[in-house]
C-alpha atoms as a PDB file:
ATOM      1  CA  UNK A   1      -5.758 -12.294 -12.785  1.00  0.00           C
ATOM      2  CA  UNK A   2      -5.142 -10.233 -15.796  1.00  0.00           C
ATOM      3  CA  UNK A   3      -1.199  -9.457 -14.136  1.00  0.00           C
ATOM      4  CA  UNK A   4      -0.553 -12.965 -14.566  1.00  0.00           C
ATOM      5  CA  UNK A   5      -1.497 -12.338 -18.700  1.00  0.00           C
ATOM      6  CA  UNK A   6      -4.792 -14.183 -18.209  1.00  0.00           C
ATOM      7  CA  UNK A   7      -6.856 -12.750 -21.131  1.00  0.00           C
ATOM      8  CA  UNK A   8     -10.394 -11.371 -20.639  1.00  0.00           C
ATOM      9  CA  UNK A   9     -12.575 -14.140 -21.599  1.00  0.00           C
ATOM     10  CA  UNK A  10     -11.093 -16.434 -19.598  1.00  0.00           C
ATOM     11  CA  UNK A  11     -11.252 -13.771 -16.298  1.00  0.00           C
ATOM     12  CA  UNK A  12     -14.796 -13.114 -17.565  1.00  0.00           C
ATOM     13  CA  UNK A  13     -15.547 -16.436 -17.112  1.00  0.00           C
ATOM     14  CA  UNK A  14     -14.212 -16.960 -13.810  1.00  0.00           C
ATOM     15  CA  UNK A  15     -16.045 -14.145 -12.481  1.00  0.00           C
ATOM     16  CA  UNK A  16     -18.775 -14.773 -14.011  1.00  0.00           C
ATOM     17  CA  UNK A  17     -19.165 -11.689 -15.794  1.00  0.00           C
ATOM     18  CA  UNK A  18     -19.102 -10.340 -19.677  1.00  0.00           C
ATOM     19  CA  UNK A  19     -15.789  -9.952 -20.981  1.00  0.00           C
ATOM     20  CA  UNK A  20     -16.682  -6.205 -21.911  1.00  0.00           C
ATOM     21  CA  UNK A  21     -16.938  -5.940 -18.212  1.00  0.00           C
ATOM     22  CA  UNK A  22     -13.683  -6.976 -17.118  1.00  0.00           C
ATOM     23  CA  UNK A  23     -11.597  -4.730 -19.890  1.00  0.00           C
ATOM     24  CA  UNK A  24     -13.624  -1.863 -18.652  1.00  0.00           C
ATOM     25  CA  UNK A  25     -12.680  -2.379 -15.263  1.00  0.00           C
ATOM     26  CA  UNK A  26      -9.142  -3.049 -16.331  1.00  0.00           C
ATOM     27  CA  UNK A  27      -9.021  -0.374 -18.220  1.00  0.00           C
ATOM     28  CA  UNK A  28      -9.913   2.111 -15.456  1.00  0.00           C
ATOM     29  CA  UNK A  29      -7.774   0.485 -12.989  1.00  0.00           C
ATOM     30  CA  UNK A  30      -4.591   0.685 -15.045  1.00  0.00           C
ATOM     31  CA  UNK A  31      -5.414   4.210 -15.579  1.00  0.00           C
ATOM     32  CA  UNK A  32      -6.092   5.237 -12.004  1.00  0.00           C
ATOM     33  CA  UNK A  33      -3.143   3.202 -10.804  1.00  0.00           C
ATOM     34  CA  UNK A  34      -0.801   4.606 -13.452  1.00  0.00           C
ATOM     35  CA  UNK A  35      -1.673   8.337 -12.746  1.00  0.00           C
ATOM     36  CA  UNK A  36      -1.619   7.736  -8.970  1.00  0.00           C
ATOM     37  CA  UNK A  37       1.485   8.620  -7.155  1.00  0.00           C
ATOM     38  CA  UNK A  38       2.333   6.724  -4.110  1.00  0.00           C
ATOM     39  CA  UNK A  39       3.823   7.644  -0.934  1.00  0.00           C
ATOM     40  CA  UNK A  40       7.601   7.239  -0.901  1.00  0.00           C
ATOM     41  CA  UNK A  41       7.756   6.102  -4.918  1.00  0.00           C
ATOM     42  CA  UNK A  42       9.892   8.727  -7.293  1.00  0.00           C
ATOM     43  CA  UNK A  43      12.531  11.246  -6.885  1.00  0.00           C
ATOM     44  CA  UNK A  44      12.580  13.529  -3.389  1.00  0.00           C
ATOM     45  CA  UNK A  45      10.794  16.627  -3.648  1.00  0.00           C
ATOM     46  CA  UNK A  46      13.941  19.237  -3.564  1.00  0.00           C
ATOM     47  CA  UNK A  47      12.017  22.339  -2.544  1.00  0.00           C
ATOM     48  CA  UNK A  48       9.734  23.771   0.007  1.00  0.00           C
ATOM     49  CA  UNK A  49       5.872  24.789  -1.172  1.00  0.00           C
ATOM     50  CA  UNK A  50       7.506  28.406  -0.003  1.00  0.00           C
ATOM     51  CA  UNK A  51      10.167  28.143  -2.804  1.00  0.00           C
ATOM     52  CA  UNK A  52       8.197  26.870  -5.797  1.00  0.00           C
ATOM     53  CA  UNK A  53       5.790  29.494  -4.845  1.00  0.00           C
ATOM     54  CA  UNK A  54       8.662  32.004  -5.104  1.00  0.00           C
ATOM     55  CA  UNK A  55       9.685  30.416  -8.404  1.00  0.00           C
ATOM     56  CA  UNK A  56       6.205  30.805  -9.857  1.00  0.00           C
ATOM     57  CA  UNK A  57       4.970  34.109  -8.570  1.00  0.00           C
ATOM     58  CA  UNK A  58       8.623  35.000 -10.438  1.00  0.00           C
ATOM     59  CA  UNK A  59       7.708  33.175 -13.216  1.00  0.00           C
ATOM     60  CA  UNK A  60       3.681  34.690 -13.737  1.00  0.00           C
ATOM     61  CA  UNK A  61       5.382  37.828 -13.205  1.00  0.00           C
ATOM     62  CA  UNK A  62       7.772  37.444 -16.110  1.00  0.00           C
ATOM     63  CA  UNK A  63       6.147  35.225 -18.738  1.00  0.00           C
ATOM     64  CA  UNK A  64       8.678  35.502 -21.704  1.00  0.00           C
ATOM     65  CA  UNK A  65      11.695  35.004 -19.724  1.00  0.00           C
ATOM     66  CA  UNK A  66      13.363  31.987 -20.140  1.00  0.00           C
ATOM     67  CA  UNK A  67      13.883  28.877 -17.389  1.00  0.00           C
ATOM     68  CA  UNK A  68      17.579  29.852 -17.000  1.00  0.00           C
ATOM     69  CA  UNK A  69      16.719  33.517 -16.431  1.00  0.00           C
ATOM     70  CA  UNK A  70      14.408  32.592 -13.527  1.00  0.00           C
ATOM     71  CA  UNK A  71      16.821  30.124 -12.090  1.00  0.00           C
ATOM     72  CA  UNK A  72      19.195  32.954 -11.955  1.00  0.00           C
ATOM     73  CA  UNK A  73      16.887  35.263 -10.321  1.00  0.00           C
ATOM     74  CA  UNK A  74      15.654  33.152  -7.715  1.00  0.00           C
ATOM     75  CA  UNK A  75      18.720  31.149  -6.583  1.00  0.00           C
ATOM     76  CA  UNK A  76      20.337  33.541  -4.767  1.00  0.00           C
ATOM     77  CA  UNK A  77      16.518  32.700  -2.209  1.00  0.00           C
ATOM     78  CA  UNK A  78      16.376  29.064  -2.483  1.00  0.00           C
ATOM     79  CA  UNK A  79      18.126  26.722  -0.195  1.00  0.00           C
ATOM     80  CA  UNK A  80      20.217  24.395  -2.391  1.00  0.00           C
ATOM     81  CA  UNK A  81      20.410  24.121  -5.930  1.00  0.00           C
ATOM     82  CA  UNK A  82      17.528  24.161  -8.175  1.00  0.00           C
ATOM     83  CA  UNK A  83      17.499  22.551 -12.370  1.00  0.00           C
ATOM     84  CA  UNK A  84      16.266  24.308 -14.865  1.00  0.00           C
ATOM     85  CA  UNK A  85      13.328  21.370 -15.281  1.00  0.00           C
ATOM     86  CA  UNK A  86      12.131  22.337 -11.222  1.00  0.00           C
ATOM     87  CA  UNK A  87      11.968  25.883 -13.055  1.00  0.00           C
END
């Protein structure tokens, strides 16, 4: 009901309930549903669990070096490609 910009009162009202009531519950459900990621939605995952954990065991192991200096380091192991942002 609130999608289709019904404001709170009148929701409130046709639940029956305080208007207090149905902006908490919006509240919360906008913020689970926005945090949430669903199966299928976004951008592929391009690498395995085994290669981000090789890119952050690198990355613990040298903690000043810079994204481009541990994409160097581990491309030569990874499958395809990797951006600096993966890094």
């Amino acid at each position: 009901m609130m999608e289709t910009r019904w404001g709170a009162r009148r929701v409130a009202r046709q639940l029956g309930r305080s208007d207090c009531v149905v902006r908490r519950y919006w509240d919360q459900w906008i913020q689970e549903v926005s945090f949430t990621r669903r199966p299928g939605s976004g951008r592929t995952q391009q690498t395995s669990r085994r290669e981000d954990h090789h890119i952050v065991r690198n990355a613990r192991a040298q903690p000043i070096a810079s994204s481009a200096a541990i994409q160097a380091q581990v491309a030569p192991s990874l499958v395809g490609p990797v951006s600096s942002r993966t890094i």
